[in-house]
Structures are given as structure tokens and as C-alpha cells.
C-alpha atoms as a PDB file:
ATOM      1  CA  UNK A   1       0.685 -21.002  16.799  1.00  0.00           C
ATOM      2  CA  UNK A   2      -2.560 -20.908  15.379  1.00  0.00           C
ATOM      3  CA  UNK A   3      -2.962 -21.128  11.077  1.00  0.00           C
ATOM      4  CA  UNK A   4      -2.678 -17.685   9.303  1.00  0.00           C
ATOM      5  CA  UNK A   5      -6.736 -17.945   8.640  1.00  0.00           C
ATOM      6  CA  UNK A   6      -9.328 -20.088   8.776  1.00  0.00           C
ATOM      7  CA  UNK A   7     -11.338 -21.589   5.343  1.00  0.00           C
ATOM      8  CA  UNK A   8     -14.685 -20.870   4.865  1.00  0.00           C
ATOM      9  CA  UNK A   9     -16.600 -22.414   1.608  1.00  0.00           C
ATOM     10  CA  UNK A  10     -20.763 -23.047   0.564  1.00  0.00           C
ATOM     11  CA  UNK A  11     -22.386 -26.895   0.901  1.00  0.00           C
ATOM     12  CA  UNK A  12     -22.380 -26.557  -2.998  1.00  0.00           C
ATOM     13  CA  UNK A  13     -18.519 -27.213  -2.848  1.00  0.00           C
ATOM     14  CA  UNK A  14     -19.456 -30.849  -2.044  1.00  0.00           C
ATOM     15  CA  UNK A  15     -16.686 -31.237   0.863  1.00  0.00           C
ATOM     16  CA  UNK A  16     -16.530 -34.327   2.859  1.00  0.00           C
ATOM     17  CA  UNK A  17     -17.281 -34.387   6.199  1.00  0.00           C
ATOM     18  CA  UNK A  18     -14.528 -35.847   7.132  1.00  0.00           C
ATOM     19  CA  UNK A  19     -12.208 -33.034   5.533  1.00  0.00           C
ATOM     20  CA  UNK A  20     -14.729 -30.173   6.939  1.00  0.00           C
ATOM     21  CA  UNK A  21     -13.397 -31.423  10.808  1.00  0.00           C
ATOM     22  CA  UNK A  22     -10.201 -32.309   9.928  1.00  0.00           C
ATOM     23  CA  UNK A  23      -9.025 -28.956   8.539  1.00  0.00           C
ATOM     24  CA  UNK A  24     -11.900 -26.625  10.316  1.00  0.00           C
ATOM     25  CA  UNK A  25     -13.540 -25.607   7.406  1.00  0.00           C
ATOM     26  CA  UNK A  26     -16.486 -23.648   7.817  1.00  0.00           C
ATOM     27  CA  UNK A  27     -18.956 -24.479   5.692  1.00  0.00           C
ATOM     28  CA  UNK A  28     -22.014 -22.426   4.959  1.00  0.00           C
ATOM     29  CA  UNK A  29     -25.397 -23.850   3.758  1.00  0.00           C
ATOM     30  CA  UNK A  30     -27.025 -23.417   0.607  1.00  0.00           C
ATOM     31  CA  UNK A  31     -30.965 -23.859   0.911  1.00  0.00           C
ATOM     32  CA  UNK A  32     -32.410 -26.411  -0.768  1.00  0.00           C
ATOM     33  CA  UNK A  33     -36.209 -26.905  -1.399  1.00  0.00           C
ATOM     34  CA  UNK A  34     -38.003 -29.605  -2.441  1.00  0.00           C
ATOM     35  CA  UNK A  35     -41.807 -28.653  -4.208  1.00  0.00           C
ATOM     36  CA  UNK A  36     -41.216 -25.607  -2.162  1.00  0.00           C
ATOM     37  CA  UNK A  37     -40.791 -27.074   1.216  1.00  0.00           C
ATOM     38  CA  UNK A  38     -37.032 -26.063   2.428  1.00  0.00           C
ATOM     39  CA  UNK A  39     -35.208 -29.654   2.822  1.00  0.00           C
ATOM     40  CA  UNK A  40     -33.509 -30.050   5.831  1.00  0.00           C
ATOM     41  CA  UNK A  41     -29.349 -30.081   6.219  1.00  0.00           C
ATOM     42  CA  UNK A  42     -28.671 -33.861   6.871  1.00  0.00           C
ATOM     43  CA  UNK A  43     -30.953 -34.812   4.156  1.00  0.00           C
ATOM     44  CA  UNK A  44     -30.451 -38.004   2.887  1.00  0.00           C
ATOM     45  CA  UNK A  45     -28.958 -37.804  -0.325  1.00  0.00           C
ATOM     46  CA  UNK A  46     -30.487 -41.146  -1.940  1.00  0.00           C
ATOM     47  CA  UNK A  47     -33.914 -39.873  -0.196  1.00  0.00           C
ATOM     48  CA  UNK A  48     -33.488 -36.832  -2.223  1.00  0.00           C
ATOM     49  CA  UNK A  49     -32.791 -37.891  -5.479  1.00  0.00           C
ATOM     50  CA  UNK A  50     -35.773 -40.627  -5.431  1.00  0.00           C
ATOM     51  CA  UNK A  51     -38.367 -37.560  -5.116  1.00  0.00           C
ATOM     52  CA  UNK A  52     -36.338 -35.605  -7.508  1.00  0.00           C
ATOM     53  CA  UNK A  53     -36.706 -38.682 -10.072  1.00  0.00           C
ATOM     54  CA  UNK A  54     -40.578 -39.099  -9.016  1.00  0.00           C
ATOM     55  CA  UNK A  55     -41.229 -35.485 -10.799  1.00  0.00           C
ATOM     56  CA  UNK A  56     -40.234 -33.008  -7.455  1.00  0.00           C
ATOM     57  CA  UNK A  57     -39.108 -29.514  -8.301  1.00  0.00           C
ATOM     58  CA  UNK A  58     -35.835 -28.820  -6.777  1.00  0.00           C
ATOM     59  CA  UNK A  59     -35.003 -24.664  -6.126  1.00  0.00           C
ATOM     60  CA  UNK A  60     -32.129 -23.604  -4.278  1.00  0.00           C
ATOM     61  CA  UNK A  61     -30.765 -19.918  -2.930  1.00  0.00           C
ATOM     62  CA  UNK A  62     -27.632 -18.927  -2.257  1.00  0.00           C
ATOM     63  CA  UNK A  63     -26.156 -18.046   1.029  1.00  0.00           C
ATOM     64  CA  UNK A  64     -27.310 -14.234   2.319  1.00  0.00           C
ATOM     65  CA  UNK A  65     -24.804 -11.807   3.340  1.00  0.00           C
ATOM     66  CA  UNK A  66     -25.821 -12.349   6.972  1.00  0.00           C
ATOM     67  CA  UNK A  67     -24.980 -16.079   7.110  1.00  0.00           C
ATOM     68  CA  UNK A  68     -21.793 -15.292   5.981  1.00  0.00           C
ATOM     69  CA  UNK A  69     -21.325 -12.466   8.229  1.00  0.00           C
ATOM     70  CA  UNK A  70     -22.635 -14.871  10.782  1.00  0.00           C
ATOM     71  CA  UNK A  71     -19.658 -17.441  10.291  1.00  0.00           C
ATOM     72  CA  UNK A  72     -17.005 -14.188  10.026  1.00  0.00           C
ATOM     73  CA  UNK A  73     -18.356 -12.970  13.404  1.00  0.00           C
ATOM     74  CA  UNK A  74     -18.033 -16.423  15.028  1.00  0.00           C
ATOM     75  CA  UNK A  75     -14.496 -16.830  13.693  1.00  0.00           C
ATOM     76  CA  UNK A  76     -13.185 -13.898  15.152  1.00  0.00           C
ATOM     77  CA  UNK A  77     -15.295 -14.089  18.501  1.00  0.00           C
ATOM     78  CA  UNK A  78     -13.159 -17.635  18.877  1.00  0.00           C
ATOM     79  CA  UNK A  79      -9.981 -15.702  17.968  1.00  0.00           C
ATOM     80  CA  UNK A  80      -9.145 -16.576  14.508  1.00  0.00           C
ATOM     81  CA  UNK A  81      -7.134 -14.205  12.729  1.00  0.00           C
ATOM     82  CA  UNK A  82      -8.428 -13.950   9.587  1.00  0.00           C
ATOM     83  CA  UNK A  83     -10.669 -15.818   7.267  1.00  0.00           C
ATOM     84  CA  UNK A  84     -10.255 -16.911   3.645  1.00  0.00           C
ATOM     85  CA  UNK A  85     -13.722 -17.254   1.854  1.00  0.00           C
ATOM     86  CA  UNK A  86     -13.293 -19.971  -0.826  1.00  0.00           C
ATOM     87  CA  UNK A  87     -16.110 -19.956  -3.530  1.00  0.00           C
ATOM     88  CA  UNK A  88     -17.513 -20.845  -7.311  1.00  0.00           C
ATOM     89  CA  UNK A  89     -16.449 -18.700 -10.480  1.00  0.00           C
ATOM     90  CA  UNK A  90     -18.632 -15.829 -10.143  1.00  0.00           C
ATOM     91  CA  UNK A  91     -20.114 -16.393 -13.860  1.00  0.00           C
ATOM     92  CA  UNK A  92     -21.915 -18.812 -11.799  1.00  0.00           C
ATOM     93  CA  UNK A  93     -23.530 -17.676  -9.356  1.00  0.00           C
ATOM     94  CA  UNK A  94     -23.507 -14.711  -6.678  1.00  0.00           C
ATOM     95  CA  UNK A  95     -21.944 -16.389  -3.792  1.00  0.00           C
ATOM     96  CA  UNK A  96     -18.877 -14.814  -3.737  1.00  0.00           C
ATOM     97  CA  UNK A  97     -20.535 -11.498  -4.316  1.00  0.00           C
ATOM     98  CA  UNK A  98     -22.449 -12.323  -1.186  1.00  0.00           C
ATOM     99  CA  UNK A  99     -19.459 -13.361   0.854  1.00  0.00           C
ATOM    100  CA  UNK A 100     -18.007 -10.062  -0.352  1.00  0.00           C
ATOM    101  CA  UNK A 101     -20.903  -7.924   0.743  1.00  0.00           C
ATOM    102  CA  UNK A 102     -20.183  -9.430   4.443  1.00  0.00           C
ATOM    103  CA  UNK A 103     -16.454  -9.407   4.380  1.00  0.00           C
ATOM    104  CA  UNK A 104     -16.738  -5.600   4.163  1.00  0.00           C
ATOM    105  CA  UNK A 105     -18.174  -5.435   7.644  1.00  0.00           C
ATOM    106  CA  UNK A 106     -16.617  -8.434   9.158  1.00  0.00           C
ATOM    107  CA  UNK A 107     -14.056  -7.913  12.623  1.00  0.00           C
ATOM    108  CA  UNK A 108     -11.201  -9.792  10.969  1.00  0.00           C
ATOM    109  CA  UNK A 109     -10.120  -9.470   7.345  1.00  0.00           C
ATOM    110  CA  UNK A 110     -11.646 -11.751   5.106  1.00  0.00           C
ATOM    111  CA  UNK A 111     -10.400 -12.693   1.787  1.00  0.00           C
ATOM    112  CA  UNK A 112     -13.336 -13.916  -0.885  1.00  0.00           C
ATOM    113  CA  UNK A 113     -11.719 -15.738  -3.467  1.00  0.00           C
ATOM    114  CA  UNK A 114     -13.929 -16.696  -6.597  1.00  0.00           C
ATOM    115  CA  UNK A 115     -12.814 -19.305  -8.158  1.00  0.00           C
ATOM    116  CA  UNK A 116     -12.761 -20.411 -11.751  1.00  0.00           C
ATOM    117  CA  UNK A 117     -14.533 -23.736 -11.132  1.00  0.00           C
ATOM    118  CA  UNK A 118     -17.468 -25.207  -9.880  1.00  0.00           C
ATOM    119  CA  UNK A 119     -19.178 -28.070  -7.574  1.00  0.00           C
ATOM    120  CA  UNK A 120     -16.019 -30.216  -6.046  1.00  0.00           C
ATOM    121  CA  UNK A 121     -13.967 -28.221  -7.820  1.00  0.00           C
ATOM    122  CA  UNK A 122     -14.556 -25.643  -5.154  1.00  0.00           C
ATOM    123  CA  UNK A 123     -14.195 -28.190  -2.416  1.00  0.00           C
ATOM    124  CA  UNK A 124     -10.749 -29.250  -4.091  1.00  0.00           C
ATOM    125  CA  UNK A 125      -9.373 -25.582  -4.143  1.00  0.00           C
ATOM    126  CA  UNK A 126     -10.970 -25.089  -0.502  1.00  0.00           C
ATOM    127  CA  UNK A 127      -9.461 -28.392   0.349  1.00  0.00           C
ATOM    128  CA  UNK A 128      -6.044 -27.568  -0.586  1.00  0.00           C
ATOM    129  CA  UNK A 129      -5.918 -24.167   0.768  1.00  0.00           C
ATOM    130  CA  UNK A 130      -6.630 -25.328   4.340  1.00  0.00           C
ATOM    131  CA  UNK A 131      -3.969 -28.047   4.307  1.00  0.00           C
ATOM    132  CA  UNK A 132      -1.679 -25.141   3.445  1.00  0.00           C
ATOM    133  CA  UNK A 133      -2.565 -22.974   5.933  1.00  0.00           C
ATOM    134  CA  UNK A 134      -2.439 -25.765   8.269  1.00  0.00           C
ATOM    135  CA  UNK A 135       1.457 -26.282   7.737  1.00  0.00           C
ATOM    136  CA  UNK A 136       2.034 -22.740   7.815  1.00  0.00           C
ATOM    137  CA  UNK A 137       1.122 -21.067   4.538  1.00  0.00           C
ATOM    138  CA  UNK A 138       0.696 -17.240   5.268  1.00  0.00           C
ATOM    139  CA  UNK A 139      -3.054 -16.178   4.295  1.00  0.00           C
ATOM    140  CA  UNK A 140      -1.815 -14.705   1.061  1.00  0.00           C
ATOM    141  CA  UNK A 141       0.408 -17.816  -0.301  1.00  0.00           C
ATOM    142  CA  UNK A 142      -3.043 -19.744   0.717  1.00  0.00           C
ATOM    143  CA  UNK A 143      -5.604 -17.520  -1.135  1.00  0.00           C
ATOM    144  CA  UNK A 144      -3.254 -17.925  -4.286  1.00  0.00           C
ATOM    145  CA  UNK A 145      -3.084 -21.601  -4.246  1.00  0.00           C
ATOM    146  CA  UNK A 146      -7.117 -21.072  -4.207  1.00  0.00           C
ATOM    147  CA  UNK A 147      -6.601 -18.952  -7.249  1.00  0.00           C
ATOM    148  CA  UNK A 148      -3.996 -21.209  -9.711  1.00  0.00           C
ATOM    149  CA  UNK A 149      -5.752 -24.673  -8.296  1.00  0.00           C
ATOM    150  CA  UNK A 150      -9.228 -23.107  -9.544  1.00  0.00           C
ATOM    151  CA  UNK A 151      -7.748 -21.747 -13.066  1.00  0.00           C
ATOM    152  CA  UNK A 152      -5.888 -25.383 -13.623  1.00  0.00           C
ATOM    153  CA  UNK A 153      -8.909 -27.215 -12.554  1.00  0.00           C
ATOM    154  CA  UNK A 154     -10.919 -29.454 -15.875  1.00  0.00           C
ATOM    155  CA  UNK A 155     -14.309 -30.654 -15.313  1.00  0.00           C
ATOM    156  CA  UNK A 156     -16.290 -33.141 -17.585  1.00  0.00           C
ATOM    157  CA  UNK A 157     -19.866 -34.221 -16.905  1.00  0.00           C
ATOM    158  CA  UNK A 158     -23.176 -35.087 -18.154  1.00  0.00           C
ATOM    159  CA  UNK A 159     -26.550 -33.825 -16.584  1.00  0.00           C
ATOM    160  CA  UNK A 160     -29.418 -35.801 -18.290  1.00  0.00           C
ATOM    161  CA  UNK A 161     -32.854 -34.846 -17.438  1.00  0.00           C
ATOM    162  CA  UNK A 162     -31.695 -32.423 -15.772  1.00  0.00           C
ATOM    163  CA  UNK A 163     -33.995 -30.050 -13.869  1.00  0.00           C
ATOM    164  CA  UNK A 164     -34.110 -26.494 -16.523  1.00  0.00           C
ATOM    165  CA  UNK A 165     -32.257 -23.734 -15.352  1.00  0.00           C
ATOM    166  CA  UNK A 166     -28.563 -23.553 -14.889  1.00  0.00           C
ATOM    167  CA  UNK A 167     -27.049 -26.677 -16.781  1.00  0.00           C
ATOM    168  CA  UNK A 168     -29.535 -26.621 -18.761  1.00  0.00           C
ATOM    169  CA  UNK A 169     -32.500 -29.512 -19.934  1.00  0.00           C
ATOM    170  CA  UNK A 170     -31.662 -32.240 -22.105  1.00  0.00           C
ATOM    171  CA  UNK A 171     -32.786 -36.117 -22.199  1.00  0.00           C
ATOM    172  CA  UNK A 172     -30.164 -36.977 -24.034  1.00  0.00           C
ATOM    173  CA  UNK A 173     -26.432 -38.358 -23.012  1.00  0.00           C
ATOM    174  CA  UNK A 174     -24.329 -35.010 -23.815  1.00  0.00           C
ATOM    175  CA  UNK A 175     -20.968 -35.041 -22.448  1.00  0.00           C
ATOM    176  CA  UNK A 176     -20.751 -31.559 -20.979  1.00  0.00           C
ATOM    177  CA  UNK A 177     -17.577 -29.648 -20.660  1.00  0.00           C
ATOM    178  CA  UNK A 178     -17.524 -26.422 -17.881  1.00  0.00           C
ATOM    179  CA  UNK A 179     -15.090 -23.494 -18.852  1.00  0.00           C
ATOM    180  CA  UNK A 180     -15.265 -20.048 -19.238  1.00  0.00           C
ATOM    181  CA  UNK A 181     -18.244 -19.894 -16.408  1.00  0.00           C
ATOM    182  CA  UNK A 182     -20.573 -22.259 -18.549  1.00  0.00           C
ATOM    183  CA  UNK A 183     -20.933 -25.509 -19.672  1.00  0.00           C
ATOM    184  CA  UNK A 184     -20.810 -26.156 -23.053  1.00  0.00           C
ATOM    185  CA  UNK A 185     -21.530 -29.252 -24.966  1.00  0.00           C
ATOM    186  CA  UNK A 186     -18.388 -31.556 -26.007  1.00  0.00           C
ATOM    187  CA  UNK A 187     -20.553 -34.764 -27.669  1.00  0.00           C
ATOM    188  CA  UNK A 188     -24.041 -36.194 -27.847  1.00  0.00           C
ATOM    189  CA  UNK A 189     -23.765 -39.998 -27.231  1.00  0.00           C
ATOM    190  CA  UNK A 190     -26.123 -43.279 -27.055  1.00  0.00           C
ATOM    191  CA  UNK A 191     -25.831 -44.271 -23.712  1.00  0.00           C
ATOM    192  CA  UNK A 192     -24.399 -43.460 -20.079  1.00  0.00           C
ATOM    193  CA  UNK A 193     -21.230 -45.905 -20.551  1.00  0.00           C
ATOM    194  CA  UNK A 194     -20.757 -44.488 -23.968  1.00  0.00           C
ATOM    195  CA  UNK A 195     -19.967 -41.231 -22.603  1.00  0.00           C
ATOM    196  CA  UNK A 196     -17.252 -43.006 -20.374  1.00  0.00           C
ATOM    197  CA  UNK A 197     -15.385 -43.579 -23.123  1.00  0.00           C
ATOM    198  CA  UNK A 198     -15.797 -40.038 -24.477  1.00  0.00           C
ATOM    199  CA  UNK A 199     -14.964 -38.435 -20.699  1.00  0.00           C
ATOM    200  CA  UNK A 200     -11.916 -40.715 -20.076  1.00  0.00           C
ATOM    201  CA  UNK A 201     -10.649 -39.553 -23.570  1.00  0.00           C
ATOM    202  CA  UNK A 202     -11.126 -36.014 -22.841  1.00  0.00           C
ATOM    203  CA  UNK A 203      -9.151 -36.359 -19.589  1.00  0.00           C
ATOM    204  CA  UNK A 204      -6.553 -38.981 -20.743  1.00  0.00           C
ATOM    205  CA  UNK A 205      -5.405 -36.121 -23.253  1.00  0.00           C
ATOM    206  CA  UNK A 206      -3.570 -34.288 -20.810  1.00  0.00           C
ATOM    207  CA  UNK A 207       0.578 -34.899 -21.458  1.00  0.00           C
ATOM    208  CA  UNK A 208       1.021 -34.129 -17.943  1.00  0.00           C
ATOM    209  CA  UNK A 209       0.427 -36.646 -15.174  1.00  0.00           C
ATOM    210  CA  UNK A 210      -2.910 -35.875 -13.205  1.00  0.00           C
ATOM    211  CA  UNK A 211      -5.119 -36.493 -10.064  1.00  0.00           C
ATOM    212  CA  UNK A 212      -9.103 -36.973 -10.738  1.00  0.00           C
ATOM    213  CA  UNK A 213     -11.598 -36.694  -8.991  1.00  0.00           C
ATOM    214  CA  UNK A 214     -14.855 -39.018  -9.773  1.00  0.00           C
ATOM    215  CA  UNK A 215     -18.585 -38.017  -8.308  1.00  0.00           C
ATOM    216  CA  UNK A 216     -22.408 -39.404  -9.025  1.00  0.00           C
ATOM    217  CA  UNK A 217     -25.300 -37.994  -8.053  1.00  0.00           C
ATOM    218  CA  UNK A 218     -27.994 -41.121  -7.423  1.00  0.00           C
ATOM    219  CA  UNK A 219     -27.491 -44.655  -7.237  1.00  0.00           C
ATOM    220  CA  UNK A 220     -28.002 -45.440 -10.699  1.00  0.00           C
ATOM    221  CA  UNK A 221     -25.394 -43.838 -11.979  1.00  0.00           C
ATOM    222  CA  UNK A 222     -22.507 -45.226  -9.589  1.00  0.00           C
ATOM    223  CA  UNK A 223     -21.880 -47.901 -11.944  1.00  0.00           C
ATOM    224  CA  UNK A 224     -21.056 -45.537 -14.818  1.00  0.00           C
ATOM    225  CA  UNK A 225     -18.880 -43.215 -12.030  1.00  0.00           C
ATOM    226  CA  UNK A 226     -17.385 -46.792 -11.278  1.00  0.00           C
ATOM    227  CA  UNK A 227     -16.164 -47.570 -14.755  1.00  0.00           C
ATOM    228  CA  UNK A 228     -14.652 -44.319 -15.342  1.00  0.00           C
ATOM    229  CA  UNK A 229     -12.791 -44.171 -12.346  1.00  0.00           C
ATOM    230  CA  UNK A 230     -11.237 -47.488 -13.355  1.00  0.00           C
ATOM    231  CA  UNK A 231     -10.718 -46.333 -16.813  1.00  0.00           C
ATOM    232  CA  UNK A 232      -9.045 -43.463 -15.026  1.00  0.00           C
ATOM    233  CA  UNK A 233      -6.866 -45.643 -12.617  1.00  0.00           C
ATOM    234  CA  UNK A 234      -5.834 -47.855 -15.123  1.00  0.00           C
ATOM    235  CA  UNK A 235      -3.571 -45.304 -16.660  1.00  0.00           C
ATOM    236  CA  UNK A 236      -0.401 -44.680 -16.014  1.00  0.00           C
ATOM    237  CA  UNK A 237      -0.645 -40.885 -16.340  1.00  0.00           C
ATOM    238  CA  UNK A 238      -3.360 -40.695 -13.498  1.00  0.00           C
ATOM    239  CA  UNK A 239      -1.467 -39.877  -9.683  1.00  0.00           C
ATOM    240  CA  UNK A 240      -4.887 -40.782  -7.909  1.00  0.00           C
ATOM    241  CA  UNK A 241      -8.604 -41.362  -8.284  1.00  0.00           C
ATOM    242  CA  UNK A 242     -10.463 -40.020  -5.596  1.00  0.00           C
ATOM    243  CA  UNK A 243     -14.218 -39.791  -5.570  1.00  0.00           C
ATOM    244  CA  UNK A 244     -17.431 -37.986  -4.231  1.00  0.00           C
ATOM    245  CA  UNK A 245     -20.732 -37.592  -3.657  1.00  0.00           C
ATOM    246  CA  UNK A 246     -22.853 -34.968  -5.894  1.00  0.00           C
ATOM    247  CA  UNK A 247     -24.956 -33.928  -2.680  1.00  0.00           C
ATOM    248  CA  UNK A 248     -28.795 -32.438  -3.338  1.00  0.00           C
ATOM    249  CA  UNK A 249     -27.001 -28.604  -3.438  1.00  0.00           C
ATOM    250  CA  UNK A 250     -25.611 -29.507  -6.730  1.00  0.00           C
ATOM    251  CA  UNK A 251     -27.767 -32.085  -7.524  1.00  0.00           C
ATOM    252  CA  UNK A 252     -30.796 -29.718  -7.708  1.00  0.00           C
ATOM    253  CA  UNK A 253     -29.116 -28.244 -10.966  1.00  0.00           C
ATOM    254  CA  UNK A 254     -27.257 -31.156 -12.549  1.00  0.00           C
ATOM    255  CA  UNK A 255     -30.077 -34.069 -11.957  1.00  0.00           C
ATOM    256  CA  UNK A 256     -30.349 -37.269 -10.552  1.00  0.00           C
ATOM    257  CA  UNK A 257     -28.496 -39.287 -12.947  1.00  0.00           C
ATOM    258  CA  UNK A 258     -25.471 -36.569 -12.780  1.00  0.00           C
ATOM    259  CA  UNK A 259     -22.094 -37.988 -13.273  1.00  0.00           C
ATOM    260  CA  UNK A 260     -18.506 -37.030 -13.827  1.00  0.00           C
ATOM    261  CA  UNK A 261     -14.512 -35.864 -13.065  1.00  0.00           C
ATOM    262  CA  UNK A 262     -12.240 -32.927 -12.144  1.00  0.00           C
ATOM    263  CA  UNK A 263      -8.667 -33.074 -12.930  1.00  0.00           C
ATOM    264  CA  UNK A 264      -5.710 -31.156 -12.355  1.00  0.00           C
ATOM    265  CA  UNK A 265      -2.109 -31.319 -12.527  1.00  0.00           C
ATOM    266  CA  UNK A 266      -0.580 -33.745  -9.799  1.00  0.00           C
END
């Protein structure tokens, strides 16, 4: 018997590709452009950031109504029988709003579930609710693990030099915190691995045991991703450590030298 529905998510949620074919997610694209010239869909992330760091002006739009309606149509021409639409917190950004705007007239029902998180954080929720569909979750139980995975979901980052607009510009090292739809500022600090110390602390604080999720955007700032996923591992509260790739349709916002963790209850 085929699952209840079938997940459908934005590139912004950061998903592996690996997870996209094993659980069938449907993913639709978020346009990036680059100095105004649209970037294409495999771009190479490391390829990206090096213009972005040479000065390029990154835009990005969100999905249209008709690309989602596109992927709804498509679902229920192959005979799925529903679709959940798995997005970030509308505070954000008008994503969901667009994915609603096509679920009216889709063939199949479609749930659009906004989240309360952002970036992976999508991709985690999205993530989740497939494998639960996949052993048999009805497409309500799914949409509301969606819903309490998003609300229980911490995220701690810092976006230096990052291009102005929704994270906002700073040069300096400020630990960012997102809650509430928008990122507020938790400390200013001296360096990149300074704010290791100040993220791990932040996430270490939980009295409940924890899986965390790790992501960098370029190259230069793996080794500071590297030393607080160890920081991470090394305690005993921490489940698991995973880690990911901040690809250009976050990237665009948060800057090349982007770094930082969800967490969430294990």
C-alpha cells in the first residue's frame, strides 16, 4: 500500500540528496541569482560562494504558486493520494503562503504546513515527516510531527558579512539566535572559534538529551563547523551529530562564512 501522502518542501530546506530519493521528497526550487544572472540548479556550491566572497550580489525569489501547483499536479497524475507541503515559519518568508495559494486548486488535498523554523530546520521536520509516512503514519499524525518537530527545533548561528537584507549586515562575529520568526543577537565575540565556545554553551544547556545538527556555508568555515561538532559529540547529553551543507539558497542570505547547529530533543 502506498504512504498516506507524499512530502513536498523548497531547496531552501537544505535536504540531502540522498534523503530527497530515499523518501520521495519533492523538492521545489528556489531561484537564485548571481549579479542578476539566474544561477543554475546543480550549481556548485564552493563555485558559488567564491563569487559571493569576490563582491557578487546574491537575490533570490521564492517559489510561484504555479511551481507548486506544478509538483501537486504531477503527484496526483502518478497517483499519490495526497500531498503534505512542508515549509519555513511564515514570519519568514511567503513560501508557505505560496504553497497555500496552489493547494487550493490542486486534484489531491494538500496540507501546507509552516513551520516554526528555518534553513535545515525545515529539511529536519520534512525529513522526519516522510520517514513517518513511510512506515505508515496517516497524513494527519505526519503533518503534526511537522508541526511539534518545528516548534521544538533551536537554531544558533552566525552570518558575518553577510549580504543586507534578511539576517541582516554585520562584520563582526555575533552569535545569532532564530526564534520568534527572527534572529536576534545572543553575543558579539572576537573571532569565529570564539563563538564555538559561546554556541556549544547555548546548546549544551539543554537538561534533556539532544540530536544536532552542524552546517557551513564555504570552505573556510568548515574548520569552525568541525570544532563545534566535536565539542558537540564530546558530550554525553548529545544522541548524534549530524551535519550539512548551507547550499547557495540559504547562503544568499546568511553569507559565505555562515556557520552553525539545530537541536532538538532526541
Amino acid at each position: 500500500m502506498s504512504a498516506a501522502a507524499v512530502v513536498c518542501t523548497d531547496s531552501s530546506a537544505l535536504l540531502a540528496v540522498h534523503d530527497v530519493v530515499r523518501l520521495g521528497i519533492e523538492v521545489v526550487r528556489v531561484a537564485i541569482a548571481l549579479d542578476g544572472e539566474r544561477v543554475p540548479e546543480d550549481v556548485d556550491a564552493d563555485a558559488f560562494y567564491a563569487r559571493l566572497s569576490a563582491g557578487a550580489r546574491a537575490t533570490t525569489s521564492q517559489p510561484s504558486p504555479a511551481e507548486f501547483a506544478a509538483v501537486y499536479a504531477a503527484a496526483a497524475a502518478r497517483g499519490e493520494r495526497s500531498v503534505l507541503s512542508i515549509h519555513l515559519d511564515g514570519r519568514v518568508s511567503g513560501v508557505a503562503a505560496s504553497a497555500e495559494s496552489a493547494a487550493r486548486e490542486a486534484p489531491i488535498p494538500v496540507t501546507v504546513v509552516a513551520t516554526e523554523t528555518v534553513s535545515f530546520g525545515v529539511g529536519i521536520c520534512a525529513r522526519a515527516t516522510a520517514e513517518a509516512l513511510a512506515a505508515g503514519a496517516s497524513r494527519r499524525a505526519a503533518s503534526m510531527i511537522a508541526r511539534r518537530l518545528g516548534s521544538t527545533l533551536r537554531n544558533v548561528f552566525v552570518a558575518p558579512n553577510a549580504p543586507a537584507g534578511r539576517v541582516g549586515s554585520s562584520d563582526q562575529w555575533t552569535v545569532l539566535v532564530f526564534a520568534e520568526g527572527a534572529a536576534e543577537a545572543l553575543a558579539t565575540c572576537g573571532s569565529a572559534l570564539e563563538t564555538v565556545a559561546v554556541m556549544s554553551e547555548q546548546i549544551l544547556a539543554s537538561a534533556l538529551p539532544i540530536r544536532a545538527a552542524v552546517g557551513h556555508a564555504a570552505a573556510t568555515s568548515e574548520l569552525a563547523a568541525d570544532a563545534l561538532a566535536a565539542a558537540l559529540a564530546s558530550s554525553g547529553g548529545v544522541v548524534e551529530v549530524e551535519r550539512y551543507r548551507v547550499g547557495p539558497a540559504v547562503g544568499a542570505h546568511s553569507g559565505p562564512f555562515s556557520f552553525g547547529a539545530f537541536w532538538w530533543p532526541a
